[in-house]
N, C-alpha and C. Protein backbone atom coordinates (compact mmCIF):
# COMPACT_ATOMS: atom_id res chain seq x y z
N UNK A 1 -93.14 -101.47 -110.14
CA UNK A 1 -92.41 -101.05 -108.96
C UNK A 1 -92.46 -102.12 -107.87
N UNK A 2 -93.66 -102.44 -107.85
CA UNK A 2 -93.91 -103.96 -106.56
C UNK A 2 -92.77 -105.21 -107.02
N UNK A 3 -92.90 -105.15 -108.11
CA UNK A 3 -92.29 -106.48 -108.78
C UNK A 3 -90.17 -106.10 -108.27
N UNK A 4 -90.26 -104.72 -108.76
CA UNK A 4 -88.67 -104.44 -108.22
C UNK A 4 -88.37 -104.86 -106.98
N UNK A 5 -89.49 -104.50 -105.86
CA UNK A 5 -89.06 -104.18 -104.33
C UNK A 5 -89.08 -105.80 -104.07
N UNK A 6 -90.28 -106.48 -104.65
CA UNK A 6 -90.05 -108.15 -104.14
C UNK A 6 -88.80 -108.93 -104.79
N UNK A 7 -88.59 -108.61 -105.99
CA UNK A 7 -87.14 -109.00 -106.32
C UNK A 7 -85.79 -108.98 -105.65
N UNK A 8 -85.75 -107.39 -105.33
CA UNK A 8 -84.71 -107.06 -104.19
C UNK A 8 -84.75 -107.30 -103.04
N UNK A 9 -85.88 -107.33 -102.46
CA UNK A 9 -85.50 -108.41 -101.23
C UNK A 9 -85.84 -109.87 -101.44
N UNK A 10 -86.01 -110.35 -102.20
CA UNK A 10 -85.68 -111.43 -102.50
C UNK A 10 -84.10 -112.03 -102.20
N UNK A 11 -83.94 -111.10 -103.14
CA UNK A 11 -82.09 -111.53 -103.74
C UNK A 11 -81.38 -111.15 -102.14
N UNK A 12 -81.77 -109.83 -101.89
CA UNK A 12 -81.25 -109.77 -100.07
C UNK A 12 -81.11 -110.57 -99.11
N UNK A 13 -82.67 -111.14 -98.73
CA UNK A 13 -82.34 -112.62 -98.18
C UNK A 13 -82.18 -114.07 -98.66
N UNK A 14 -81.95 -114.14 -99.56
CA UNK A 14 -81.10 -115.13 -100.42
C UNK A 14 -79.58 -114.96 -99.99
N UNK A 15 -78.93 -113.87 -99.93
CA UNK A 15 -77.53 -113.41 -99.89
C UNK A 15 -77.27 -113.74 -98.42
N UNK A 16 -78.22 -112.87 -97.72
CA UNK A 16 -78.12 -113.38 -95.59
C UNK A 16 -78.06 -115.22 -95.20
N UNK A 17 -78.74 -116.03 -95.98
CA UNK A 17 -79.11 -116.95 -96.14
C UNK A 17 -77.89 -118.40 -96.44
N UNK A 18 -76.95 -117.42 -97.80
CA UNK A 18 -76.08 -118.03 -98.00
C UNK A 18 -74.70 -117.64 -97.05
N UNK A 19 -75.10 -116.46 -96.47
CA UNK A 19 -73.80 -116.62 -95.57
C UNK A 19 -73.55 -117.16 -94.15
N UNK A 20 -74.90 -116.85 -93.75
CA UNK A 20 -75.21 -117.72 -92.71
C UNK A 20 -76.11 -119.25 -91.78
N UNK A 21 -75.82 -119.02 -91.29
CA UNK A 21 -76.83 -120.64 -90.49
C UNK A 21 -77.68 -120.33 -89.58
N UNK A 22 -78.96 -120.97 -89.57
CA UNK A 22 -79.94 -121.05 -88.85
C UNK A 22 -79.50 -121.41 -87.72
N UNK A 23 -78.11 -122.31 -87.00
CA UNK A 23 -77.77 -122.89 -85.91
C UNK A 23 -77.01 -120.85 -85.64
N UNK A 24 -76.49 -120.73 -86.00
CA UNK A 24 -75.37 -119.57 -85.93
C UNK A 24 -76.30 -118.40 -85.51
N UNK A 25 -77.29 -118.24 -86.08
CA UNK A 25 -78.31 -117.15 -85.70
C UNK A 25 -78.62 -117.45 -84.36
N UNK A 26 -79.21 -118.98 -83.61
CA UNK A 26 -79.67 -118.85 -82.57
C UNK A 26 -78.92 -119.17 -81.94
N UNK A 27 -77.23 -119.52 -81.77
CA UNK A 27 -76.56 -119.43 -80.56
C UNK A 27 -76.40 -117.58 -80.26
N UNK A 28 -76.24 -116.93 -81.48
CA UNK A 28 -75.88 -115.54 -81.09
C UNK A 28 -77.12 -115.00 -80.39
N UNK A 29 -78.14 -115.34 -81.01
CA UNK A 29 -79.62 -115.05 -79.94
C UNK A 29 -79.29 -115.68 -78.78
N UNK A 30 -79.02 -116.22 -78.28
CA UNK A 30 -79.20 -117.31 -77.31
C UNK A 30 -78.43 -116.61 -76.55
N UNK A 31 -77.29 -116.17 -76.78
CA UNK A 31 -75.98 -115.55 -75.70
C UNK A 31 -76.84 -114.10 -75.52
N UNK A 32 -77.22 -113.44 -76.81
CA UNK A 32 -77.84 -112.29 -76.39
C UNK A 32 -79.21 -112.27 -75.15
N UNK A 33 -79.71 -112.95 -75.20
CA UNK A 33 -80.30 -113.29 -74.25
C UNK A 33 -80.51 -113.94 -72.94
N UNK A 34 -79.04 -114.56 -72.74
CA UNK A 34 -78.74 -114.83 -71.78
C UNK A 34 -78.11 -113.76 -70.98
N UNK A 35 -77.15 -112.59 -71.54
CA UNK A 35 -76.68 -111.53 -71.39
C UNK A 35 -77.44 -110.49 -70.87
N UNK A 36 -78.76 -110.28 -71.38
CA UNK A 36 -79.84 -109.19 -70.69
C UNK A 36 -79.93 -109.76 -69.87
N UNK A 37 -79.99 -111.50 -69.44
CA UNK A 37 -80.94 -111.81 -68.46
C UNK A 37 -80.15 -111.73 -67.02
N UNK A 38 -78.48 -111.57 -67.69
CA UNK A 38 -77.70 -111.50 -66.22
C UNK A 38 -77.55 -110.33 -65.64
N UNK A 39 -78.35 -109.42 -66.35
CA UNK A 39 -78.09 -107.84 -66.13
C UNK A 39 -78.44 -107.57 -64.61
N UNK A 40 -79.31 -108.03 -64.01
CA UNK A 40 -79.51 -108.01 -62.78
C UNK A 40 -79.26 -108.26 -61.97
N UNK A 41 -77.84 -109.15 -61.95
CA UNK A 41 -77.15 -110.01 -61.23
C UNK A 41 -76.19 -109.22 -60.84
N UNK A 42 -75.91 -107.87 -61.92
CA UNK A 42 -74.79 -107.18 -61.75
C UNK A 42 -74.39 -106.54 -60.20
N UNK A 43 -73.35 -106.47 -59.37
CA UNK A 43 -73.59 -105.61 -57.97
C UNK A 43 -74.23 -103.95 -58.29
N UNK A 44 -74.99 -103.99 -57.64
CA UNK A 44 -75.54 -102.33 -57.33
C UNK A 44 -75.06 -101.87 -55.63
N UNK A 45 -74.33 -100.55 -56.62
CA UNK A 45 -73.57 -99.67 -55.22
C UNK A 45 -74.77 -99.00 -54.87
N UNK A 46 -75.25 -99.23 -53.28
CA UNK A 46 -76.73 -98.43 -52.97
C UNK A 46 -76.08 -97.45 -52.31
N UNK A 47 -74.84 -97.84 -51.85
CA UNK A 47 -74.40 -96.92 -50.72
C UNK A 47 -74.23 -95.45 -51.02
N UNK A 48 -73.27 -95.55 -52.05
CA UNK A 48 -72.90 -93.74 -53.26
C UNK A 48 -74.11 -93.00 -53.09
N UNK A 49 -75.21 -93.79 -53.22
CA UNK A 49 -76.46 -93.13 -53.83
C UNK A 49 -76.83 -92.16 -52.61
N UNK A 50 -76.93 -93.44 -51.44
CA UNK A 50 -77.14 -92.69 -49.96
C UNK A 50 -76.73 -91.61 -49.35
N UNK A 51 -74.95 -92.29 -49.72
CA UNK A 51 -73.82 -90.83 -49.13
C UNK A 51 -74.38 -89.45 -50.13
N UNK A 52 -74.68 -89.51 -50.61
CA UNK A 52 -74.66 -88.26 -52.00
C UNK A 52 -75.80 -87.88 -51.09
N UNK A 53 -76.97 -88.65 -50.97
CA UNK A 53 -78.36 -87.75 -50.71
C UNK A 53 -77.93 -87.15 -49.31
N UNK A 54 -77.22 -87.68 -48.54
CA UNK A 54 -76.80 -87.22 -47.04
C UNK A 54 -75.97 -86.24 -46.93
N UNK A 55 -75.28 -85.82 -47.93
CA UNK A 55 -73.99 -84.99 -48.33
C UNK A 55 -74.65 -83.75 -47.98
N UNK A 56 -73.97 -82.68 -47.20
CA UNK A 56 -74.14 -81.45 -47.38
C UNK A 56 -74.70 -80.63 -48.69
N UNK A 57 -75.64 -79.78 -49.15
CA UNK A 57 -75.32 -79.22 -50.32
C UNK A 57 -74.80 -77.86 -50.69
N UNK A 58 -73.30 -77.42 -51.08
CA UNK A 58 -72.83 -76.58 -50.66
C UNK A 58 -73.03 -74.91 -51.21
N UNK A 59 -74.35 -75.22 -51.94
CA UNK A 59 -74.97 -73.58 -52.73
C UNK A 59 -75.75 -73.23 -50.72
N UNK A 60 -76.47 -74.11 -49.82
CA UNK A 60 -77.07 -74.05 -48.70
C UNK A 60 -75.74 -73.42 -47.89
N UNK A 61 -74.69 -73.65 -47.63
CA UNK A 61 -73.97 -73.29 -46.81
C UNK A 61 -73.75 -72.17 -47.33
N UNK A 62 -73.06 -72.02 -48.64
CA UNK A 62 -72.82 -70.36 -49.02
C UNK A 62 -73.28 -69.59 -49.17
N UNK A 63 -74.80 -69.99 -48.80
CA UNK A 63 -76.05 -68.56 -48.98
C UNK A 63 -75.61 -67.82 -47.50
N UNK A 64 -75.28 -68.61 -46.42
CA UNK A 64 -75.62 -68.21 -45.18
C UNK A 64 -76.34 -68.01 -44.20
N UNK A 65 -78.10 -68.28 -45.04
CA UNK A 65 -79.11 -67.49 -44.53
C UNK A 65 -79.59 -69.13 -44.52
N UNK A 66 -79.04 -70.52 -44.51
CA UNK A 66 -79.60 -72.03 -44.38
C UNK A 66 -79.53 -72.27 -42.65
N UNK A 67 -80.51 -72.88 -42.38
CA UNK A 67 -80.71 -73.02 -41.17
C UNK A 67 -80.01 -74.32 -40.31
N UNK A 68 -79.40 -74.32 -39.40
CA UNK A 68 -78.44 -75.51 -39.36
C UNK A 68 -79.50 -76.68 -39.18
N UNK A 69 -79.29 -77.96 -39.33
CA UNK A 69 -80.27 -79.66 -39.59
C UNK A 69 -80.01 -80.09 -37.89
N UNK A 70 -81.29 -80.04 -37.08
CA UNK A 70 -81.49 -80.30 -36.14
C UNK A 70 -80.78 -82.01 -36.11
N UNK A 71 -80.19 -82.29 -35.14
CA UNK A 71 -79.40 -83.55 -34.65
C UNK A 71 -80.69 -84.30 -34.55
N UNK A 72 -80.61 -85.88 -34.86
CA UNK A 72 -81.55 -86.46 -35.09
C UNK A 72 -82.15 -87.25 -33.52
N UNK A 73 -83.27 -87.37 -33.19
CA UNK A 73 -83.94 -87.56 -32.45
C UNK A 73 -83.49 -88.99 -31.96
N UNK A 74 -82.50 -89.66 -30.43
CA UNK A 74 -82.27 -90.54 -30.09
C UNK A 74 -83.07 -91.67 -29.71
N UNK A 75 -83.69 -92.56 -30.16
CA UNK A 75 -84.65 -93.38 -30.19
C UNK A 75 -84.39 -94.41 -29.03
N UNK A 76 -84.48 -94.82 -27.75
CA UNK A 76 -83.94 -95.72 -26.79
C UNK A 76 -85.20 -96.95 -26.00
N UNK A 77 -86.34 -96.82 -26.89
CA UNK A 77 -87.74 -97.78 -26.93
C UNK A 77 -87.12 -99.27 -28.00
N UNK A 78 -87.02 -100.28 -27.70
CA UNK A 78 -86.86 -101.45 -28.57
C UNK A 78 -87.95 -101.32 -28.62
N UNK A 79 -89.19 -101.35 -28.32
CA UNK A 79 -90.35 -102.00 -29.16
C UNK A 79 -90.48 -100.63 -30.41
N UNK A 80 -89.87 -99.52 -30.72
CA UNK A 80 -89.89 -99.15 -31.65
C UNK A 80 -88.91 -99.38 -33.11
N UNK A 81 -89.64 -99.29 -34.14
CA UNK A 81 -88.42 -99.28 -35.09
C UNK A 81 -87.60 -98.82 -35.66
N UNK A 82 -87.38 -97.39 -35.05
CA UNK A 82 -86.17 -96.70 -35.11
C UNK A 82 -85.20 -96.85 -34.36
N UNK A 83 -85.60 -97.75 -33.23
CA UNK A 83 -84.32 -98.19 -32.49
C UNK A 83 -83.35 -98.27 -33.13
N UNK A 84 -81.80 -97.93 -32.61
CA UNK A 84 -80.97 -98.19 -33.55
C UNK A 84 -80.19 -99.41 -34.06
N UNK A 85 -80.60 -100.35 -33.09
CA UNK A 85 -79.97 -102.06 -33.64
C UNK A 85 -81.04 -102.67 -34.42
N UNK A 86 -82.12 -101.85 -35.11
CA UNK A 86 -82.92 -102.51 -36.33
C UNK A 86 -82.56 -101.83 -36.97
N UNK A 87 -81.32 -101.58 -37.70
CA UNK A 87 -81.52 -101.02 -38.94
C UNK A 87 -81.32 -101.87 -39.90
N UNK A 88 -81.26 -102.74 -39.93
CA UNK A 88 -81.20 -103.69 -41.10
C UNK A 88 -82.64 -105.11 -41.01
N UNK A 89 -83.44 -104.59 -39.65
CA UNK A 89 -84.55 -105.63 -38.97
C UNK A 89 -85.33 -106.24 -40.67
N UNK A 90 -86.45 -106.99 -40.80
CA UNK A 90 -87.51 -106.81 -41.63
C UNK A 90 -88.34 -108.06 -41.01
N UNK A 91 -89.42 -107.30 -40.06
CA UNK A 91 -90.28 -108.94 -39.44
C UNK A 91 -91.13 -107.99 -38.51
N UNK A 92 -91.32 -108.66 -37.43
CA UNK A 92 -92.27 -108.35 -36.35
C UNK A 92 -91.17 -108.33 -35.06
N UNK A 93 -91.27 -107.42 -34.28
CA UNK A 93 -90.54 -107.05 -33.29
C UNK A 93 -90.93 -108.10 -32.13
N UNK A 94 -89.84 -108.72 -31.50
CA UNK A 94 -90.02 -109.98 -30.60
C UNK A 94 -90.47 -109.31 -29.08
N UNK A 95 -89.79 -108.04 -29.12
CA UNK A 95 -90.19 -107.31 -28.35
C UNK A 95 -91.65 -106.71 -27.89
N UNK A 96 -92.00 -107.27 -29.22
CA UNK A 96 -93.72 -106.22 -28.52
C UNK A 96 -94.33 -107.90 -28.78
N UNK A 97 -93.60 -109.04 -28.88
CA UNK A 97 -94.45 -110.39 -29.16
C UNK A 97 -94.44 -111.38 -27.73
N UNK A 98 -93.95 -110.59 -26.96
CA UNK A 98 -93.88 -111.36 -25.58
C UNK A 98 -91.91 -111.74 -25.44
N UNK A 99 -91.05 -111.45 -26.14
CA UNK A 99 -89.93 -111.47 -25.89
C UNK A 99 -89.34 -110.40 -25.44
N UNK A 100 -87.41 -110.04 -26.19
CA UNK A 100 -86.98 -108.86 -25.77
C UNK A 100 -86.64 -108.49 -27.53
N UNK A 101 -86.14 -107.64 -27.05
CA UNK A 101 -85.28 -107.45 -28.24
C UNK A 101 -84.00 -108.11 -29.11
N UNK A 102 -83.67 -109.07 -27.92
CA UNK A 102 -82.56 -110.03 -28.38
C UNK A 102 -82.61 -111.24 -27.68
N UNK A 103 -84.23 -111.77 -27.34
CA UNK A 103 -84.47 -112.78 -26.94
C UNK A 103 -85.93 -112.96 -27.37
N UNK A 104 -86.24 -114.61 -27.60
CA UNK A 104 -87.28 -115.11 -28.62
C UNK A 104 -88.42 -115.37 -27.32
N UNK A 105 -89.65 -115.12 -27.46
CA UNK A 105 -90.53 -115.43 -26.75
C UNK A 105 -90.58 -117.00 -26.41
N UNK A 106 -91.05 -117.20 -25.26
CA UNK A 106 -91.63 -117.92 -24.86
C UNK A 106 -92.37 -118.81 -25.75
N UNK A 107 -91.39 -120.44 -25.69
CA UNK A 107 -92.53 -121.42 -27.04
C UNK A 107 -91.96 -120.94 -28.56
N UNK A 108 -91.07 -120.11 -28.57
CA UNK A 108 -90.54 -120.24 -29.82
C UNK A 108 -89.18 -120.49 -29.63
N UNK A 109 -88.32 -120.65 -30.73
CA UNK A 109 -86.84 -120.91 -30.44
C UNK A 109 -86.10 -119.93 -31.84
N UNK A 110 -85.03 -119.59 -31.36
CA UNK A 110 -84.46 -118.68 -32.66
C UNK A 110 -83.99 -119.61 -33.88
N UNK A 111 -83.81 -119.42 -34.78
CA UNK A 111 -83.40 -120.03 -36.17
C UNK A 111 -81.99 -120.51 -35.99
N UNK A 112 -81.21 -120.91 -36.72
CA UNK A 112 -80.01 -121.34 -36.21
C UNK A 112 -79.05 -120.76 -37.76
N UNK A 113 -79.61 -120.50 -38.63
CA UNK A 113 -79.10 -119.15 -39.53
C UNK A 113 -79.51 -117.84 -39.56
N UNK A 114 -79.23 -117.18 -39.57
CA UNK A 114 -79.38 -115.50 -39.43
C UNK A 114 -79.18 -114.95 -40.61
N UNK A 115 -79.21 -113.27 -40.68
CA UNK A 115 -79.18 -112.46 -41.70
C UNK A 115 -78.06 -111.15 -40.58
N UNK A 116 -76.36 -110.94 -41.09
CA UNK A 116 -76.28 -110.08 -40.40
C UNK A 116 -76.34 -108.32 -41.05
N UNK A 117 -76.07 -107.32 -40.24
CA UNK A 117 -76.23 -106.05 -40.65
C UNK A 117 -74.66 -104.97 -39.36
N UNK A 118 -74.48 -104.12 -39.95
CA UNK A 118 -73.75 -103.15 -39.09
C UNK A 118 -74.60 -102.09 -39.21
N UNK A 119 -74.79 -101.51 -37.99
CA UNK A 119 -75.67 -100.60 -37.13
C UNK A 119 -74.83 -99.84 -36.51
N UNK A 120 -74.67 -98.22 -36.90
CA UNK A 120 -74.27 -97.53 -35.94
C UNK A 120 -75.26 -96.93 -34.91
N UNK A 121 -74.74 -97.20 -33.25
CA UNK A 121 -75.09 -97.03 -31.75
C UNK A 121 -74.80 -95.16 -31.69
N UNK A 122 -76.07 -94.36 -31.88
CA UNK A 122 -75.68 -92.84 -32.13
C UNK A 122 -75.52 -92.62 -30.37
N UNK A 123 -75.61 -93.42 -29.66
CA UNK A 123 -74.94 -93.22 -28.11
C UNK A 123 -73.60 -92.75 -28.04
N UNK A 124 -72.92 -93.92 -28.81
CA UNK A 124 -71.33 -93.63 -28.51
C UNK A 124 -70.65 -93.70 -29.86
N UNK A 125 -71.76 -93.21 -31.44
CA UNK A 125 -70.92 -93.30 -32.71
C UNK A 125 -70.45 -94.26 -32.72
N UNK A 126 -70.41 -95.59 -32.27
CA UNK A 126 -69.62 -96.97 -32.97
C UNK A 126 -70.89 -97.73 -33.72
N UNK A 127 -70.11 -98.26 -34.71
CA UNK A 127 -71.01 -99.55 -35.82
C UNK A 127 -70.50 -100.72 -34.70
N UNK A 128 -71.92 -101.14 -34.75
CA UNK A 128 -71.32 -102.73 -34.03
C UNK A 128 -72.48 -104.14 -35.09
N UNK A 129 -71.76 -104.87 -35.67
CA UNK A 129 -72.67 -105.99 -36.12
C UNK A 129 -73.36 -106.54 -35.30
N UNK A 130 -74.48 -106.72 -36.14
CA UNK A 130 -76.17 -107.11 -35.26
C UNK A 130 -76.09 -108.29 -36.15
N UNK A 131 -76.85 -109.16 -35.40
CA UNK A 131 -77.06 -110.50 -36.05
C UNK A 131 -78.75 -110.70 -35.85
N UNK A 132 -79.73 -110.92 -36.94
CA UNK A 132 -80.85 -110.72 -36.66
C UNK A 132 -81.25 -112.13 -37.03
N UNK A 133 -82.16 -113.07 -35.85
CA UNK A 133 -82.35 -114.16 -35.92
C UNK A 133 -84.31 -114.21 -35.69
N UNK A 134 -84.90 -115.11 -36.97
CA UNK A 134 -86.01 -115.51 -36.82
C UNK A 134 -86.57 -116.22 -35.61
N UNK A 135 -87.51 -115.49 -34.61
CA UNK A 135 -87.57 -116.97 -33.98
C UNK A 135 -89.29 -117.71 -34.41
N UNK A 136 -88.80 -119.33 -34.43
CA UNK A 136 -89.89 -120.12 -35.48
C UNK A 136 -90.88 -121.24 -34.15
N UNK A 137 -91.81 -121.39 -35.00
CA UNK A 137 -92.67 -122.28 -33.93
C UNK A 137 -94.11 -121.85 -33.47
N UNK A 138 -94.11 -121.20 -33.48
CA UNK A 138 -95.77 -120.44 -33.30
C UNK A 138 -96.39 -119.51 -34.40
N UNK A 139 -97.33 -119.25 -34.76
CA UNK A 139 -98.15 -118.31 -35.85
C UNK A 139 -97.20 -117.16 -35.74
N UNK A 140 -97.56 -116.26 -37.15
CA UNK A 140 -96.92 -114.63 -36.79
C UNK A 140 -97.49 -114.09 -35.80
N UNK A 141 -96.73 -113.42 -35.38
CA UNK A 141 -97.03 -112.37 -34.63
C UNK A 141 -98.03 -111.34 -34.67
N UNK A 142 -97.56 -110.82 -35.85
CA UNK A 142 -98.39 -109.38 -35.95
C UNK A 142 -98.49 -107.80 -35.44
N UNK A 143 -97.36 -107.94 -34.79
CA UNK A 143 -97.08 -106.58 -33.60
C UNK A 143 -96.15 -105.88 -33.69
N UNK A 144 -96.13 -105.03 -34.29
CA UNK A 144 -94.85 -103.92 -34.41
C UNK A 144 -94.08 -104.33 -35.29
N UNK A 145 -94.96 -104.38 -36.94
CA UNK A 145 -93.90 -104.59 -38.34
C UNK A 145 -93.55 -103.55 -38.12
N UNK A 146 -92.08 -104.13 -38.71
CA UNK A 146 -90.44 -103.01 -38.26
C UNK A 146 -89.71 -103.62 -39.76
N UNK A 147 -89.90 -102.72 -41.34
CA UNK A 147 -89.00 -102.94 -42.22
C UNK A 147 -88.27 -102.30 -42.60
N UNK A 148 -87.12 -102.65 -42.06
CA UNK A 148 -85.77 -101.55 -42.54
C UNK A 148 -84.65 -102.16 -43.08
N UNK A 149 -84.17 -101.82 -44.68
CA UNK A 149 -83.36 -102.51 -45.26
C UNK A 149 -82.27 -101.56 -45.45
N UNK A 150 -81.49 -101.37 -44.44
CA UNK A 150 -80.53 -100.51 -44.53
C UNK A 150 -79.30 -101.52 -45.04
N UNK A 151 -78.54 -101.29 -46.41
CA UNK A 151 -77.65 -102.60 -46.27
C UNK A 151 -78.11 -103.95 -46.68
N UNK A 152 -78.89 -103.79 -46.76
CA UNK A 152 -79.90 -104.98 -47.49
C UNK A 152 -79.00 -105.08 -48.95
N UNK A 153 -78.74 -106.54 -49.30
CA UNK A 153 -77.87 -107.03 -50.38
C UNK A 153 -78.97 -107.74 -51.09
N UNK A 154 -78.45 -107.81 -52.69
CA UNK A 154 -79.77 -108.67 -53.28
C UNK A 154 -79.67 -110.14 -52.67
N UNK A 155 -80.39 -110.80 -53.47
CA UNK A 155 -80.94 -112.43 -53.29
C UNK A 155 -79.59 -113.24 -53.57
N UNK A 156 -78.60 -112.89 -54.06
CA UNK A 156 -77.57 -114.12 -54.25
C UNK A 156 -76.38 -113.53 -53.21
N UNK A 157 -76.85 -112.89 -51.74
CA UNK A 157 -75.78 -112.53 -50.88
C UNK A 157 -76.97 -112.80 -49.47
N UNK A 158 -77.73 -113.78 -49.81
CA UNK A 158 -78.74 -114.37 -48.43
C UNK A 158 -78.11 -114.15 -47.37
N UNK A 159 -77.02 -114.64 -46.89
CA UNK A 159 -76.89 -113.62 -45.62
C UNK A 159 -76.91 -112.47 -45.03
N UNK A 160 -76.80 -111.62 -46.16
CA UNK A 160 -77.29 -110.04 -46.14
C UNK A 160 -78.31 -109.28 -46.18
N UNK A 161 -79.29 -110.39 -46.46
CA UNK A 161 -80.90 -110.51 -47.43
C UNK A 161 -81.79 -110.68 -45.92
N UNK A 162 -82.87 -109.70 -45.86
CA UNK A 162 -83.40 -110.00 -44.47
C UNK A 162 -85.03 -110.52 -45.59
N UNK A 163 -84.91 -110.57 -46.86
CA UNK A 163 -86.15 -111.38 -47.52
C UNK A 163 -86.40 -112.82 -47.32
N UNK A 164 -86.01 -113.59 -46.12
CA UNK A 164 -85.80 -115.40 -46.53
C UNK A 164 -86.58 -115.12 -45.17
N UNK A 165 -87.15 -116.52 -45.11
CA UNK A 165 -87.84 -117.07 -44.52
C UNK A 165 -86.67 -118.26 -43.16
N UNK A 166 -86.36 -117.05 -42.71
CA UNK A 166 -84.87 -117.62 -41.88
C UNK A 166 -85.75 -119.75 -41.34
N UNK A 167 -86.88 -119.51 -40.68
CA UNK A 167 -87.58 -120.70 -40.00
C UNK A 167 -87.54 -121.94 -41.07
N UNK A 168 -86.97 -121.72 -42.02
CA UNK A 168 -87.24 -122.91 -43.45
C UNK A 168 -86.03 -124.07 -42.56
N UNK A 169 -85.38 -123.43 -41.82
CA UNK A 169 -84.77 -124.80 -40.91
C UNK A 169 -84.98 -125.41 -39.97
N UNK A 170 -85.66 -124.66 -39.62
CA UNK A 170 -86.37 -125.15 -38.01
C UNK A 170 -87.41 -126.64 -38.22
N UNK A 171 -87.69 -127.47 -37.12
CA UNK A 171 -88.85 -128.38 -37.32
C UNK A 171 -89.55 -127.93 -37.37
N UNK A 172 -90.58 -126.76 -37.08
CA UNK A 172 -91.53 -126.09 -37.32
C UNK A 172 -91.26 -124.96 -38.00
N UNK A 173 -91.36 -124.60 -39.17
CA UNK A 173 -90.87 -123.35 -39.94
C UNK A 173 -91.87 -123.02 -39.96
N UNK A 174 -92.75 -122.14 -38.62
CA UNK A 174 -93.56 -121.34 -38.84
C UNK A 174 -93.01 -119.89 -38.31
N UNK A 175 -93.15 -118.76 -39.08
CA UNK A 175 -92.45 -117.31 -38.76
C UNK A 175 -93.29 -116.88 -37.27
N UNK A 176 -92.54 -116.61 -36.25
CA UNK A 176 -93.60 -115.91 -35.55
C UNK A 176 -92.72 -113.98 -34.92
N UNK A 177 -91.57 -113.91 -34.89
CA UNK A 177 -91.05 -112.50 -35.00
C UNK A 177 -89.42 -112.86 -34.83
N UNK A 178 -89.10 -111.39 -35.16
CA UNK A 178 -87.48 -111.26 -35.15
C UNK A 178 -86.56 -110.44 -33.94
N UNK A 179 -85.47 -110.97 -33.63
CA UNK A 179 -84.67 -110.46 -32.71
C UNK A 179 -83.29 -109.85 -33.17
N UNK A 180 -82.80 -108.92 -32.92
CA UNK A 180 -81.39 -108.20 -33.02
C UNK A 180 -80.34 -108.95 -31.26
N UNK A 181 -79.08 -109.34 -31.97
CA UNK A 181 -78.49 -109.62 -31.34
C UNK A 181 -77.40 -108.92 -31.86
N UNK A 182 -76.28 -108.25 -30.66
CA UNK A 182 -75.11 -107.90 -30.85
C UNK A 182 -74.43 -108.19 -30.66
N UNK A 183 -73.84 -108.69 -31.86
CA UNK A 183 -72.01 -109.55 -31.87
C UNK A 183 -70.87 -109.01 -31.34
N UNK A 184 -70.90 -108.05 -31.87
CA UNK A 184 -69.65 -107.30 -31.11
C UNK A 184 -69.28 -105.77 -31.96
N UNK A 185 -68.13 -105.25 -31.60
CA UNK A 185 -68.02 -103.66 -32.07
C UNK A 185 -67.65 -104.51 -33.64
N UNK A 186 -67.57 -103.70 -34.53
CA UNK A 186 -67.28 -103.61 -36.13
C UNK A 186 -66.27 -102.93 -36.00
N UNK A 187 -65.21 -104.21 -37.00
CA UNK A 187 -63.68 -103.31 -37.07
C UNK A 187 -63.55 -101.96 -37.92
N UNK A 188 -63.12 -101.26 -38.17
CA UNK A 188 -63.07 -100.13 -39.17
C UNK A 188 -61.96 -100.36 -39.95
């Protein structure tokens, strides 16, 4: 019986052997594996995911007996991070580092590339683009980490990406905190 089973696969890969090539096997490996490896590259819709979890759920409304969702608490402190022009922040608040909120302390200077974000102002319901700039030149900070990746795009949309080390241009690319600046209203 041993002697059958080594025969037959014998003759099996003998047959794979003659039809194909050792070069032919590893370009098709080769693409296959280049193929998983772009899988991550693919765009991911974060947004759907968001709207869905934010969505009403409508078995709650038709019971009747659901309690209405208290309006959310207006946040108007910059040195906090619910402020609403960090929603896309990820650093140390310039504000609690001896700056403002849209100005770099003293002895540092802002980056001269940014990361931008749209922020809706729950004052008056408008999105207005924020432009959030590193400012570089002195040690970190350390005061009021503020990480919020609202809108946050992966690594091959860096301007969207609040993960970079904005100061890598500066003469001194040392991180010391971040500022929100507002560009202007966001068209719809």
């Amino acid at each position: 019986m041993q002697a059958r089973l080594d025969r037959l696969m014998e003759l099996a890969a003998r047959s794979v052997a003659r039809r194909t090539s050792r070069r032919g096997f590893l370009g098709s490996f080769a693409m296959a594996l280049t193929g998983v490896a772009a899988l991550p590259l693919l765009p991911v819709r974060r947004g759907a995911v968001a709207e869905a979890a934010e969505a009403p759920k409508p078995a709650a409304a038709a019971a009747g007996g659901a309690t209405a969702k208290a309006p959310p608490k207006i946040v108007t402190d910059p040195n906090a991070c619910e402020y609403w022009k960090y929603c896309a922040i990820d650093g140390f608040l310039c504000a609690c580092c001896g700056g403002t909120s849209s100005t770099c302390p003293p002895g540092t200077e802002p980056s001269p590339i940014t990361w931008i974000g749209t922020c809706q102002n729950p004052n008056d319901g408008r999105d207005y683009l924020v432009s959030y700039n590193d400012c570089c030149g002195k040690t970190t900070c350390g005061a009021c980490t503020c990480v919020r990746n609202e809108g946050e795009k992966p690594m091959y949309r860096m301007s969207l990406n609040n993960d970079v080390n904005w100061c890598m241009t500066n003469d001194n690319p040392n991180y010391h905190c971040s500022v929100s600046v507002i560009l202007g209203v966001a068209q719809q």
